[in-house]
PDB file of N, CA and C in Angstrom:
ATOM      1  N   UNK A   1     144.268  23.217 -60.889  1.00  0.00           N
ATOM      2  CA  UNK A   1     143.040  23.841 -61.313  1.00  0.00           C
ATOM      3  C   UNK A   1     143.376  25.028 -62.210  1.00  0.00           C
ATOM      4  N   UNK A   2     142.942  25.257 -63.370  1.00  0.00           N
ATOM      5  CA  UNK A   2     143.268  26.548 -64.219  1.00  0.00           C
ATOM      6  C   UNK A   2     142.077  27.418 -64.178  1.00  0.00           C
ATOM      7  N   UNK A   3     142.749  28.872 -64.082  1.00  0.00           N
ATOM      8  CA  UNK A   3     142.216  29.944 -63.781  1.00  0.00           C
ATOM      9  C   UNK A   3     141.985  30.292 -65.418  1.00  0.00           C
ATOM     10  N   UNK A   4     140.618  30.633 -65.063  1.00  0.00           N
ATOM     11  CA  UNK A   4     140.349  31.715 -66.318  1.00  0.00           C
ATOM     12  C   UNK A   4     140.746  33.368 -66.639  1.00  0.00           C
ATOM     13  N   UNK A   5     141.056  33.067 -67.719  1.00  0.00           N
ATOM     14  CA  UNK A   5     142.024  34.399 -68.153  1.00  0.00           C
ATOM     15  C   UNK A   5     140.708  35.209 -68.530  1.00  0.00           C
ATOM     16  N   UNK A   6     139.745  35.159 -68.240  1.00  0.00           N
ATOM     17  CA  UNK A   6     138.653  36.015 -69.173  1.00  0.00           C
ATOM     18  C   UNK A   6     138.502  37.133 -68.202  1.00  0.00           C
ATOM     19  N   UNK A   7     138.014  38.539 -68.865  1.00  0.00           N
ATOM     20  CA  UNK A   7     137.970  39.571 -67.880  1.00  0.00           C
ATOM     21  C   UNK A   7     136.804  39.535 -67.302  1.00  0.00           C
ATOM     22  N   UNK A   8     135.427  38.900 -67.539  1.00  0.00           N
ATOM     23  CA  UNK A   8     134.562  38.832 -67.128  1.00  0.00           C
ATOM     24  C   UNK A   8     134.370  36.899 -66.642  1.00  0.00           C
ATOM     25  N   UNK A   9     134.593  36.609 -65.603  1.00  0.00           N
ATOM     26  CA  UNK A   9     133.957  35.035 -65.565  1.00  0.00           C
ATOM     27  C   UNK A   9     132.911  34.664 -65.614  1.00  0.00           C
ATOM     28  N   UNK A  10     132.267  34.229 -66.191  1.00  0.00           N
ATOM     29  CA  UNK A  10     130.582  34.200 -66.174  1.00  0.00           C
ATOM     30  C   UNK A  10     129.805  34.114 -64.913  1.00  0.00           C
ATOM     31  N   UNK A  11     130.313  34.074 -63.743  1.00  0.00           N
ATOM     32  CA  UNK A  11     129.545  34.195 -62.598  1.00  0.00           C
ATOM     33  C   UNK A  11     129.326  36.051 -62.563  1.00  0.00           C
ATOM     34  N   UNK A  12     130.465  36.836 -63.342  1.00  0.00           N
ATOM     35  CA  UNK A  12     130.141  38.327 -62.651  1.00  0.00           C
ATOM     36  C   UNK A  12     129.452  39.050 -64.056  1.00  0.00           C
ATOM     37  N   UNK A  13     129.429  37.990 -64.993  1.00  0.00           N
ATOM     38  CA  UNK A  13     128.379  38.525 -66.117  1.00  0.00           C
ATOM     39  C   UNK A  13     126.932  37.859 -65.727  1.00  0.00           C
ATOM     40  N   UNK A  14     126.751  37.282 -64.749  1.00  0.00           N
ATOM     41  CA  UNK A  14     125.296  37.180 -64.417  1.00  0.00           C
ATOM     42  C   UNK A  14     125.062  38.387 -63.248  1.00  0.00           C
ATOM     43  N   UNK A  15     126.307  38.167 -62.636  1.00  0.00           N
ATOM     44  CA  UNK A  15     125.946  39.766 -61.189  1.00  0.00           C
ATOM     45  C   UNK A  15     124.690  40.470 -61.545  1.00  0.00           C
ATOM     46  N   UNK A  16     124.439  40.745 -62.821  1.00  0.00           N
ATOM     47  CA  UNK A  16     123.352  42.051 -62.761  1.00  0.00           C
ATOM     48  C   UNK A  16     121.992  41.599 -62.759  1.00  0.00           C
ATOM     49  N   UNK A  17     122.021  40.183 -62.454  1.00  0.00           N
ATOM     50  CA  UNK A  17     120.535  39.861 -62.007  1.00  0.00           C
ATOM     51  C   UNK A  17     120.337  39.730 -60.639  1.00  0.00           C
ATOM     52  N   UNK A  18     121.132  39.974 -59.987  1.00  0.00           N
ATOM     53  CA  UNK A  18     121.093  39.588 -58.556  1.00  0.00           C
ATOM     54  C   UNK A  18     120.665  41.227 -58.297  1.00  0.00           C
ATOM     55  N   UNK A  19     120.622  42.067 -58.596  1.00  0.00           N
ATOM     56  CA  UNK A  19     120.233  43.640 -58.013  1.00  0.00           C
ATOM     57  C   UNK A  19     118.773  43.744 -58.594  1.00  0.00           C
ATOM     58  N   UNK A  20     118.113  44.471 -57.824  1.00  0.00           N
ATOM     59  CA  UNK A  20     116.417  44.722 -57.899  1.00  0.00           C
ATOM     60  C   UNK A  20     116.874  45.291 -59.315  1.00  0.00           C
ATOM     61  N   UNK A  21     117.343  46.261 -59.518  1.00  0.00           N
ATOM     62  CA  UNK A  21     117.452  47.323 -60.862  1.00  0.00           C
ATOM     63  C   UNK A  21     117.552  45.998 -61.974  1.00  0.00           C
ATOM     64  N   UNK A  22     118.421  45.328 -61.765  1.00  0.00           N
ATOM     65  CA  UNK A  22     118.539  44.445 -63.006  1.00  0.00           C
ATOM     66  C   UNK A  22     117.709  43.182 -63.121  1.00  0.00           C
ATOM     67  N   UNK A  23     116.890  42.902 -62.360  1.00  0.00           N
ATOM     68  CA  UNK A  23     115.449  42.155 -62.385  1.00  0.00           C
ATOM     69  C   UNK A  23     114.695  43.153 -62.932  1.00  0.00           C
ATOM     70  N   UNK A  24     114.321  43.872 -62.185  1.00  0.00           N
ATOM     71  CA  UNK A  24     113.669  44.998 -63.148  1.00  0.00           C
ATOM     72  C   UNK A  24     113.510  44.922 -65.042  1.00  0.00           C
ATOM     73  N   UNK A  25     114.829  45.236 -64.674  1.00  0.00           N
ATOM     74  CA  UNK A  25     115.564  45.601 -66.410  1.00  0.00           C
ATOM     75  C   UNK A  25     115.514  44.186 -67.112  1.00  0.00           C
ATOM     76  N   UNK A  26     115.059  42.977 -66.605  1.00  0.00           N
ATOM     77  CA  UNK A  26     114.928  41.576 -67.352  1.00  0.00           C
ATOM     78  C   UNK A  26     113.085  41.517 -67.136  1.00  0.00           C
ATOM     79  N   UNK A  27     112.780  41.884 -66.136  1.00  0.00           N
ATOM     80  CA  UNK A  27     111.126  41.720 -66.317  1.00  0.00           C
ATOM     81  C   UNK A  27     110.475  42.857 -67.450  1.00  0.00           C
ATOM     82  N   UNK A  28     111.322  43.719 -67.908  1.00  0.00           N
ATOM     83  CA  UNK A  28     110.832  45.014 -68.531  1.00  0.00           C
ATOM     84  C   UNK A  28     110.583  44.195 -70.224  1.00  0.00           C
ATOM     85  N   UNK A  29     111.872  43.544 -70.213  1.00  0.00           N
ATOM     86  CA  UNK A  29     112.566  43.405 -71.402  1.00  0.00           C
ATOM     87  C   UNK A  29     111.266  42.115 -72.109  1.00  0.00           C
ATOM     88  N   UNK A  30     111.377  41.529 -71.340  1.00  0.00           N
ATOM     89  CA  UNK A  30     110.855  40.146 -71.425  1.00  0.00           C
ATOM     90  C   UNK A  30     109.299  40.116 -71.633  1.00  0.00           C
ATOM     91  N   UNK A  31     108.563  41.050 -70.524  1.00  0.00           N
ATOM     92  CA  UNK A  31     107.465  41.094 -70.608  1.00  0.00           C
ATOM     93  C   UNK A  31     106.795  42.122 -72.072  1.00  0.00           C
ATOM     94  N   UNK A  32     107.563  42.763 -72.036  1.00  0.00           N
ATOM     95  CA  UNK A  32     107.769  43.636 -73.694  1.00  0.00           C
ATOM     96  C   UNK A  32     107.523  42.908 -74.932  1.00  0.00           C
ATOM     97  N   UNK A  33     108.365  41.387 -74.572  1.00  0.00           N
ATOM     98  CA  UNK A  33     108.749  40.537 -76.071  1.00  0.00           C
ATOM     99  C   UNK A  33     107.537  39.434 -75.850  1.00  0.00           C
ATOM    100  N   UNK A  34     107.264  39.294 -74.467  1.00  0.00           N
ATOM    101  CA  UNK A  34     106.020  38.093 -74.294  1.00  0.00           C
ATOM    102  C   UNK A  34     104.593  39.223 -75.227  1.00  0.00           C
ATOM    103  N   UNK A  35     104.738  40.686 -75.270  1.00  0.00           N
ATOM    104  CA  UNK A  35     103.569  41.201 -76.206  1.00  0.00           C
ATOM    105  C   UNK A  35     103.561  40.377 -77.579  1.00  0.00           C
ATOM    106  N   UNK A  36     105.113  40.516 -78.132  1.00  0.00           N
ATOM    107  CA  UNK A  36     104.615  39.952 -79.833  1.00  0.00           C
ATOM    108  C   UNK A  36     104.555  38.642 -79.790  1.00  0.00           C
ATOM    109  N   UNK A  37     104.260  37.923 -78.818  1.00  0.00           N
ATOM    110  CA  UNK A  37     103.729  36.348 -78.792  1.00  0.00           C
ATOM    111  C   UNK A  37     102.491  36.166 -78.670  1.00  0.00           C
ATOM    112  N   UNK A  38     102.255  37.322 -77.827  1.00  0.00           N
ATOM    113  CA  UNK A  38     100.899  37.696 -77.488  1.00  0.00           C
ATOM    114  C   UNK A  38      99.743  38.013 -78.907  1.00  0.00           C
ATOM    115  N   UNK A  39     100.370  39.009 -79.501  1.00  0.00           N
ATOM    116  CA  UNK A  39      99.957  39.477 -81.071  1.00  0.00           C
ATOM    117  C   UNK A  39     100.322  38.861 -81.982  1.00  0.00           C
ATOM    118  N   UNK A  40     101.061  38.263 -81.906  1.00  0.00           N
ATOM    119  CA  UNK A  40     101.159  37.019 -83.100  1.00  0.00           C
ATOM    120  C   UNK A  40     100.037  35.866 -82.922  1.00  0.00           C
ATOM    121  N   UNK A  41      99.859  35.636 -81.775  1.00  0.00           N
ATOM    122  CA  UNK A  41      98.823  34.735 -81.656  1.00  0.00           C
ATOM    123  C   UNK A  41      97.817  35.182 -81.950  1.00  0.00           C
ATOM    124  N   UNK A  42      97.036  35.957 -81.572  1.00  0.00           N
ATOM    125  CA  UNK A  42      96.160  37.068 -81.754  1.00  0.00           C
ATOM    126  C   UNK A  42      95.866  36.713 -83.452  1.00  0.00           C
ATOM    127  N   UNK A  43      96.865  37.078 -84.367  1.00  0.00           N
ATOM    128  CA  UNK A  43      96.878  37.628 -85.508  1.00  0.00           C
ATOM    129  C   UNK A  43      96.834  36.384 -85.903  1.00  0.00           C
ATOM    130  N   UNK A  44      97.139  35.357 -85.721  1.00  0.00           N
ATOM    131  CA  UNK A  44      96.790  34.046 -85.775  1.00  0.00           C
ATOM    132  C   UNK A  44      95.190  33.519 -85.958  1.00  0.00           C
ATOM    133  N   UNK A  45      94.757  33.852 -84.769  1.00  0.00           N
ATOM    134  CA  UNK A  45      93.697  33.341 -83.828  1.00  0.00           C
ATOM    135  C   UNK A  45      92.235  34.177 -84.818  1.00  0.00           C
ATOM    136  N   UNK A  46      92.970  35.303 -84.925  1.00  0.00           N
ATOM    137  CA  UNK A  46      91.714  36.473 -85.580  1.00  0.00           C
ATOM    138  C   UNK A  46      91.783  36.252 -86.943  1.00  0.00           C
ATOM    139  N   UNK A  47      92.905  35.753 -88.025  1.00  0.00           N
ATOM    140  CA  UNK A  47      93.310  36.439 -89.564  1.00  0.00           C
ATOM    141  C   UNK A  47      93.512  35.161 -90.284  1.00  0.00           C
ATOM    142  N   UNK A  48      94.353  34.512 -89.348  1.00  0.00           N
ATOM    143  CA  UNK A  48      95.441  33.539 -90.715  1.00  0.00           C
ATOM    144  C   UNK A  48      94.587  32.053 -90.515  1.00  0.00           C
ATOM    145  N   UNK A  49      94.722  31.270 -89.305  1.00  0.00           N
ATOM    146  CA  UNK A  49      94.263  30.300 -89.435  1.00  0.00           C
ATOM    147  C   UNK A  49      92.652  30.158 -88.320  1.00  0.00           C
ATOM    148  N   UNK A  50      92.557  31.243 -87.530  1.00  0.00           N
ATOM    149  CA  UNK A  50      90.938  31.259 -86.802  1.00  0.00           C
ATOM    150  C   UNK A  50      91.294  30.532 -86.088  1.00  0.00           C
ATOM    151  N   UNK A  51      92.353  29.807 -85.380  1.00  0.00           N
ATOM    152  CA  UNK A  51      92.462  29.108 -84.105  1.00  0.00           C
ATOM    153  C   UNK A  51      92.865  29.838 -82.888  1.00  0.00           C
ATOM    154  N   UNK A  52      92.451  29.179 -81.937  1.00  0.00           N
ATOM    155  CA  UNK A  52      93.144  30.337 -80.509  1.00  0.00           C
ATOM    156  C   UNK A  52      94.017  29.472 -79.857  1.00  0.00           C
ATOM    157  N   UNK A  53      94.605  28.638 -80.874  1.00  0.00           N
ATOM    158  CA  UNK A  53      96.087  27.909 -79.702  1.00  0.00           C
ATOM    159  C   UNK A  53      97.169  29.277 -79.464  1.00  0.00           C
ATOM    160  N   UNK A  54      97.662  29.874 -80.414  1.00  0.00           N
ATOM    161  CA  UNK A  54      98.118  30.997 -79.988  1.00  0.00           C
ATOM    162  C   UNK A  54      98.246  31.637 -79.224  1.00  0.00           C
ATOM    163  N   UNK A  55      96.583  32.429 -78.490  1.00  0.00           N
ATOM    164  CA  UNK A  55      96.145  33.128 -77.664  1.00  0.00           C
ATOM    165  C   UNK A  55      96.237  32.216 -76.254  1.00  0.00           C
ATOM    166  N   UNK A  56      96.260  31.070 -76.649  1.00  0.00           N
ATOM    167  CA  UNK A  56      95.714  30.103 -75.747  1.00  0.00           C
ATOM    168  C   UNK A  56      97.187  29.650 -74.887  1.00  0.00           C
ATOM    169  N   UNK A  57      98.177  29.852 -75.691  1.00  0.00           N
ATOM    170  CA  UNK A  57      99.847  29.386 -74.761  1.00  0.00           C
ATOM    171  C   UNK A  57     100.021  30.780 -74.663  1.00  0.00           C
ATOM    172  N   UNK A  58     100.408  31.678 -75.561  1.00  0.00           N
ATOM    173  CA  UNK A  58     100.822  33.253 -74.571  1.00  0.00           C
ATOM    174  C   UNK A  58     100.060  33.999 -74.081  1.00  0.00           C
ATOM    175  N   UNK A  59      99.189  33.719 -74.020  1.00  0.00           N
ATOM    176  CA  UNK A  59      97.912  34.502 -72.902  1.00  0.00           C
ATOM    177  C   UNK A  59      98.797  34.677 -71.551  1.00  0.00           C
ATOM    178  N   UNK A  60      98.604  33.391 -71.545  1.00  0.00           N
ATOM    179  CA  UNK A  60      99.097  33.570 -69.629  1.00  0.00           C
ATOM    180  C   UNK A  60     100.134  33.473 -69.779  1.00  0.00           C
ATOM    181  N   UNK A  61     100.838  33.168 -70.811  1.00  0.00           N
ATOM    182  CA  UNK A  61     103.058  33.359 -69.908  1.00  0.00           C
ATOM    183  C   UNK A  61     102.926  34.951 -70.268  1.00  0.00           C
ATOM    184  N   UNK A  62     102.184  35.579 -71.398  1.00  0.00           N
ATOM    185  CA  UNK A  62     102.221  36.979 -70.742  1.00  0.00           C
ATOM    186  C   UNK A  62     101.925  37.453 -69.425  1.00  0.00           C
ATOM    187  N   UNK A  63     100.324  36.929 -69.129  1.00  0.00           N
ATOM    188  CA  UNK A  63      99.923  37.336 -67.995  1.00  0.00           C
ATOM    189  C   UNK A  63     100.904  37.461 -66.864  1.00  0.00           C
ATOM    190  N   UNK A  64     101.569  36.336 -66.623  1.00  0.00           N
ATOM    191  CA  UNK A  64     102.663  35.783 -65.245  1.00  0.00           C
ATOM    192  C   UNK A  64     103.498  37.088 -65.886  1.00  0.00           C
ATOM    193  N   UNK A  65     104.322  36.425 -66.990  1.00  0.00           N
ATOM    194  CA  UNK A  65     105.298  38.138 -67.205  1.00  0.00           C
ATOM    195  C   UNK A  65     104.459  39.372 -66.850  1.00  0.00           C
ATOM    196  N   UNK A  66     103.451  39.729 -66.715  1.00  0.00           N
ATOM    197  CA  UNK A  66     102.908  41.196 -66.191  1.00  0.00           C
ATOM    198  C   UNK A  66     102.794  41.198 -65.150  1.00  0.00           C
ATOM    199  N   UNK A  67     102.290  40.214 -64.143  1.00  0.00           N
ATOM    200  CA  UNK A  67     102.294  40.151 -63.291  1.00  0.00           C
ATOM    201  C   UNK A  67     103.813  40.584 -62.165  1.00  0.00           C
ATOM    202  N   UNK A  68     104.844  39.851 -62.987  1.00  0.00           N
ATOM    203  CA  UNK A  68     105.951  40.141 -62.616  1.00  0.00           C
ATOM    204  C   UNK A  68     106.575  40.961 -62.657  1.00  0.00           C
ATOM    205  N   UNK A  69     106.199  41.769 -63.877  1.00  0.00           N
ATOM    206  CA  UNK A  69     106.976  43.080 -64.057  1.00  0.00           C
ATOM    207  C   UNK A  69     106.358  43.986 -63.001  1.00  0.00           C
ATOM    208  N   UNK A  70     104.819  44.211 -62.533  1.00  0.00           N
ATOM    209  CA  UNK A  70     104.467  44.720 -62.033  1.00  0.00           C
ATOM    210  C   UNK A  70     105.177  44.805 -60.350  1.00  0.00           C
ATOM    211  N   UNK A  71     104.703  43.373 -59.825  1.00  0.00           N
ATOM    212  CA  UNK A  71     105.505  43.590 -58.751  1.00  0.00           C
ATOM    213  C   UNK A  71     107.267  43.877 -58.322  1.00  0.00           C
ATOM    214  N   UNK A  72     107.928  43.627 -59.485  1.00  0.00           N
ATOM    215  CA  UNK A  72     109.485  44.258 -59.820  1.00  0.00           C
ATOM    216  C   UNK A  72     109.457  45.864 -59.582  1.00  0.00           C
ATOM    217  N   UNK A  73     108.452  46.223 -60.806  1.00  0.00           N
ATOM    218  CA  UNK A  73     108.776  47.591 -60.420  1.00  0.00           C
ATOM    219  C   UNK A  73     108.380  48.634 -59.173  1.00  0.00           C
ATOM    220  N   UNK A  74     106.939  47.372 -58.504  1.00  0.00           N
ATOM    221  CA  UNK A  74     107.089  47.840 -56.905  1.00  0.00           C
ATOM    222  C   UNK A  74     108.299  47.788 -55.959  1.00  0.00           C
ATOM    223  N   UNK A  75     108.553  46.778 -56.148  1.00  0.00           N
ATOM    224  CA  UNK A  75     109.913  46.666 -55.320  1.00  0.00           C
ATOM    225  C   UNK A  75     111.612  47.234 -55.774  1.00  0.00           C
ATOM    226  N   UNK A  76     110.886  48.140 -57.573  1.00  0.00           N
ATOM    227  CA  UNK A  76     112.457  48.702 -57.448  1.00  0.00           C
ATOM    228  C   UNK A  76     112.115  50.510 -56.588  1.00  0.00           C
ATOM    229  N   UNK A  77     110.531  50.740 -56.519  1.00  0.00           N
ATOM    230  CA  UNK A  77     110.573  51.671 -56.687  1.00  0.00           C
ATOM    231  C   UNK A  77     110.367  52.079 -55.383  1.00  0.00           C
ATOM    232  N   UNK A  78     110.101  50.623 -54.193  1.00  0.00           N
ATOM    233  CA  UNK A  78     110.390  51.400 -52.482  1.00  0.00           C
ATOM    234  C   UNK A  78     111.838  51.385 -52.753  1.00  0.00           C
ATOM    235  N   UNK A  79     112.900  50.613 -52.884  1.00  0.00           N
ATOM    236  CA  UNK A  79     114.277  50.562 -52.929  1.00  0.00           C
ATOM    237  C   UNK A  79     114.941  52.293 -53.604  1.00  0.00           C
ATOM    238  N   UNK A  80     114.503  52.599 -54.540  1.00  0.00           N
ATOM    239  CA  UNK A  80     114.921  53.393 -55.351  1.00  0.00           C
ATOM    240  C   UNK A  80     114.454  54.836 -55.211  1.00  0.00           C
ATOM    241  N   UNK A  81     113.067  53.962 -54.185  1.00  0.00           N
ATOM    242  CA  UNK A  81     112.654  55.474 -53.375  1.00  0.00           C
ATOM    243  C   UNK A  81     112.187  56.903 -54.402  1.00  0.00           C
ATOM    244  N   UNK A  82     111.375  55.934 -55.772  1.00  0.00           N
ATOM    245  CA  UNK A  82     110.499  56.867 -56.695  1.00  0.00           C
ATOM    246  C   UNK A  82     109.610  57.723 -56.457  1.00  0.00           C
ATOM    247  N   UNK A  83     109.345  58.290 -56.954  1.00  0.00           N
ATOM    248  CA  UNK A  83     108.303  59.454 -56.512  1.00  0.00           C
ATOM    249  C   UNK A  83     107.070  58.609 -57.170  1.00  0.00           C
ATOM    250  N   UNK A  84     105.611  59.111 -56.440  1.00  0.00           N
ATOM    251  CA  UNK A  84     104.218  58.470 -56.622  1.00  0.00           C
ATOM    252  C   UNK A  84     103.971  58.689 -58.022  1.00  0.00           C
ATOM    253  N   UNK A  85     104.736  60.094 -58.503  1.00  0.00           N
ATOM    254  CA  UNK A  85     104.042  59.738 -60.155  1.00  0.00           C
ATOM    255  C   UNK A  85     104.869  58.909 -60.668  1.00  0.00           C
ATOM    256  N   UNK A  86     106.060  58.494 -60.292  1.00  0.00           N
ATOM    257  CA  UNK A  86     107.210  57.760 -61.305  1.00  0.00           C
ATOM    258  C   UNK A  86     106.884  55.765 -61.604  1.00  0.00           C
ATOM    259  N   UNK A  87     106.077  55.818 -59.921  1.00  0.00           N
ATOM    260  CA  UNK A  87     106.052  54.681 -59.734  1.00  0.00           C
ATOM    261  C   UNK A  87     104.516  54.462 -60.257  1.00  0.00           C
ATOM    262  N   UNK A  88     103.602  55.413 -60.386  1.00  0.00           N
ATOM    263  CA  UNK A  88     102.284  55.535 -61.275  1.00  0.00           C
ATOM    264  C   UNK A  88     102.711  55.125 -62.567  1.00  0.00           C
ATOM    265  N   UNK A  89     103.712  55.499 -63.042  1.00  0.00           N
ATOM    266  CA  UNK A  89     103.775  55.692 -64.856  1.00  0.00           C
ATOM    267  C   UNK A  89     104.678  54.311 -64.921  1.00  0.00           C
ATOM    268  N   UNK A  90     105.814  53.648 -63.908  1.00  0.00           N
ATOM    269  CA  UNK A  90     106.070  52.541 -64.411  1.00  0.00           C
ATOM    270  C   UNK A  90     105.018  51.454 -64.073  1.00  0.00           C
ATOM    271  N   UNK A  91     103.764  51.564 -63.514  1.00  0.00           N
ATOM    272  CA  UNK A  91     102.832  50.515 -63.275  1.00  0.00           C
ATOM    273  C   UNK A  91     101.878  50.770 -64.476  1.00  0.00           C
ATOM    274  N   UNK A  92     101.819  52.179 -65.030  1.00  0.00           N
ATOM    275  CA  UNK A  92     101.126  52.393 -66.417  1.00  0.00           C
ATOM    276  C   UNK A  92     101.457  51.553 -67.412  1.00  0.00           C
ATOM    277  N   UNK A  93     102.680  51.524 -67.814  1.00  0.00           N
ATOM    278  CA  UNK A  93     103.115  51.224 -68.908  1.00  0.00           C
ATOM    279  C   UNK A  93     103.342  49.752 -68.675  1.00  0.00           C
ATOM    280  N   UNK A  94     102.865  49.177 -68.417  1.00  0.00           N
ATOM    281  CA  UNK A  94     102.895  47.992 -68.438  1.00  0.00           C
ATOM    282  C   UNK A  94     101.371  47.342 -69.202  1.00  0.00           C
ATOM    283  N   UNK A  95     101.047  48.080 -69.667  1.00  0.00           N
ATOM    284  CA  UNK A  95      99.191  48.289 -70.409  1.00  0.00           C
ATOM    285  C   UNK A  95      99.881  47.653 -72.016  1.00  0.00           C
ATOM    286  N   UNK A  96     100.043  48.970 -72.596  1.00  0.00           N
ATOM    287  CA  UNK A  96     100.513  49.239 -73.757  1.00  0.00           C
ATOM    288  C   UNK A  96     102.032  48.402 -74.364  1.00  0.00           C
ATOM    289  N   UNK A  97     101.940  48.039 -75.287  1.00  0.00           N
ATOM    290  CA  UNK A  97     102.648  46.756 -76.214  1.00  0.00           C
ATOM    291  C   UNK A  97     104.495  47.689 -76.280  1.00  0.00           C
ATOM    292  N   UNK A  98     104.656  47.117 -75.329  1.00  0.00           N
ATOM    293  CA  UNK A  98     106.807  47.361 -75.757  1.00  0.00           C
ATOM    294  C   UNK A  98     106.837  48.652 -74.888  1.00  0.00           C
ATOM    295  N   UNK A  99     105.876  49.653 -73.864  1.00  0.00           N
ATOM    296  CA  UNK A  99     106.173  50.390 -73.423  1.00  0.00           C
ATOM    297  C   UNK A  99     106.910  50.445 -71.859  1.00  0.00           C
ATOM    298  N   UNK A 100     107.100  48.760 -71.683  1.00  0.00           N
ATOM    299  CA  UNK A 100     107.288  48.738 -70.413  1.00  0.00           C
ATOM    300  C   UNK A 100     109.215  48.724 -71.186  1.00  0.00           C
ATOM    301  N   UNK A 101     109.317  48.069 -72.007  1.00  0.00           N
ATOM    302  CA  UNK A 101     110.686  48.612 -72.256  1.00  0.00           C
ATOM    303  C   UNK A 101     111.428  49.748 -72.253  1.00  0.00           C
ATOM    304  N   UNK A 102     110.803  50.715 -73.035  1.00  0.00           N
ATOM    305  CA  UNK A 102     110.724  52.231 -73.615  1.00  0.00           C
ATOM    306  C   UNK A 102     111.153  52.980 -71.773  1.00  0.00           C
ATOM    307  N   UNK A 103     109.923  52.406 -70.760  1.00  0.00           N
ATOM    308  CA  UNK A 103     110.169  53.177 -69.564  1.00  0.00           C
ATOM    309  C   UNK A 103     111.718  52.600 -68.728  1.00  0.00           C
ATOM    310  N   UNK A 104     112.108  51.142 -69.336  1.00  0.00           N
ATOM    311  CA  UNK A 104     113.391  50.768 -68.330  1.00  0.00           C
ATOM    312  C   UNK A 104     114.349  51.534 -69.056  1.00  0.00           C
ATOM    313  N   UNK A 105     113.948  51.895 -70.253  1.00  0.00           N
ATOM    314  CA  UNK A 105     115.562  52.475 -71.406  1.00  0.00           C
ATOM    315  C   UNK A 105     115.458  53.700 -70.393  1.00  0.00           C
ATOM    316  N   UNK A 106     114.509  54.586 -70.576  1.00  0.00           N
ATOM    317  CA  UNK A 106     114.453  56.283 -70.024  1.00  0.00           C
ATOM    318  C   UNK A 106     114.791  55.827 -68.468  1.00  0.00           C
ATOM    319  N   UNK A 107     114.290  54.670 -67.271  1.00  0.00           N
ATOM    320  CA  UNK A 107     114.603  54.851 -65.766  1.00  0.00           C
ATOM    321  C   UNK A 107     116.513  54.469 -65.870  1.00  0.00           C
ATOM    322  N   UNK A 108     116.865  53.609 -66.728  1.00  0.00           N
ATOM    323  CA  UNK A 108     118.327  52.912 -66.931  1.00  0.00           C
ATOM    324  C   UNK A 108     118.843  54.786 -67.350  1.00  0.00           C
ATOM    325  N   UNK A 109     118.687  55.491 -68.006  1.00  0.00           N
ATOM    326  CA  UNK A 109     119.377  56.708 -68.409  1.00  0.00           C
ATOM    327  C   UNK A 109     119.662  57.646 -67.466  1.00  0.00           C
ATOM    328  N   UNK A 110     118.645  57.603 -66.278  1.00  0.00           N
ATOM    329  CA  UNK A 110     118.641  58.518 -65.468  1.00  0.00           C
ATOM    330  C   UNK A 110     119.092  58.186 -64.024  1.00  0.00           C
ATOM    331  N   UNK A 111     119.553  57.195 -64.223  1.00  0.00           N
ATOM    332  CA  UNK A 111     120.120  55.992 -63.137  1.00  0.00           C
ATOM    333  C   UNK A 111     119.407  56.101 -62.000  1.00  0.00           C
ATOM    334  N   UNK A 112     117.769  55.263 -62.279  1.00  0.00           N
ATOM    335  CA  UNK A 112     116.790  55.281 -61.262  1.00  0.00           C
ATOM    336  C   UNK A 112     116.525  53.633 -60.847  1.00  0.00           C
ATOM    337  N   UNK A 113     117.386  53.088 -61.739  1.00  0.00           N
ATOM    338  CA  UNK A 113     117.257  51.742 -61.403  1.00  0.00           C
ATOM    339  C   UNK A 113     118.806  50.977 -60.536  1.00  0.00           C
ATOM    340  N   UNK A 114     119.240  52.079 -59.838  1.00  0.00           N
ATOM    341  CA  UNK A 114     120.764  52.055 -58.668  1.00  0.00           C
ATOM    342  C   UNK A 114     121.691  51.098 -59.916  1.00  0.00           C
ATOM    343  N   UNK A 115     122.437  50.427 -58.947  1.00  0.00           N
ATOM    344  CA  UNK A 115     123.935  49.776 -59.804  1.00  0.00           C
ATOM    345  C   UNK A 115     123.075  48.585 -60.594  1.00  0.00           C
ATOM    346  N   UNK A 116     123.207  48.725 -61.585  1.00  0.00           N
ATOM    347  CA  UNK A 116     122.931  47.654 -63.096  1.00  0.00           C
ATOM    348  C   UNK A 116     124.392  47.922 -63.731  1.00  0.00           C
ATOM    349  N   UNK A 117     124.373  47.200 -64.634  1.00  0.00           N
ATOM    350  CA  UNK A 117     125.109  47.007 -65.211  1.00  0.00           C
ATOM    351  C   UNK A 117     124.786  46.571 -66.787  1.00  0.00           C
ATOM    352  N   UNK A 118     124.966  46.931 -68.183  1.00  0.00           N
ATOM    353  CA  UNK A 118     124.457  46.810 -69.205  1.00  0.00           C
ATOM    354  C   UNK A 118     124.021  44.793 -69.387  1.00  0.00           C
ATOM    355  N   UNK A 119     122.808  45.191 -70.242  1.00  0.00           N
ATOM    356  CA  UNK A 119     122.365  43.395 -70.879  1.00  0.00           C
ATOM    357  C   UNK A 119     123.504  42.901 -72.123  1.00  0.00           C
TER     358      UNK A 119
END
């Protein structure tokens, strides 16, 4: 059987999804990028061609992505043991288009999201 010489084996470059912090940090990311599917459709639906197939497929894989991010950042923030406004403002920003990213960059800086490891 040959051993891999690589410093990372791809089982310990996935490791950082297995920690709440780094679910987190993939529901942040994701639900962020499901917005410009969201607004592209939109911009679709309203401007270019007046159809709502657009609106009509990323509607809801946004929705589910919000949904998810939401309950992620409940569960990073009993774990992580946030304070009521911290865990107020990461359930805020989940409103506004790319801000749920913006809040994992600033919680990832201040190491509020425990052991992660970079994407």
């Amino acid at each position: 059987m040959e051993t891999l010489n690589e410093p990372n084996p791809p089982q310990q470059k996935a490791g950082w999804i297995a920690t709440t912090g780094g679910q987190f940090r993939l529901a942040a990311i994701v639900e962020a990028w499901s917005w410009v599917g969201l607004l592209v459709g939109m911009f679709l639906k309203y401007v270019v061609i007046l159809n709502p197939i657009g609106v009509q497929i990323m509607g809801p894989i946004h929705g589910v992505l919000f949904v998810i991010y939401l309950v992620t950042a409940l569960r990073v923030a009993k774990e992580q043991k946030w304070s009521v406004l911290v865990t107020t403002i990461a359930l805020a920003v989940a409103g506004p288009p790319f801000a749920t990213w913006i809040f994992e960059r600033w919680a990832l800086k201040r190491g509020m999201l425990g052991a992660t490891t970079t994407l």
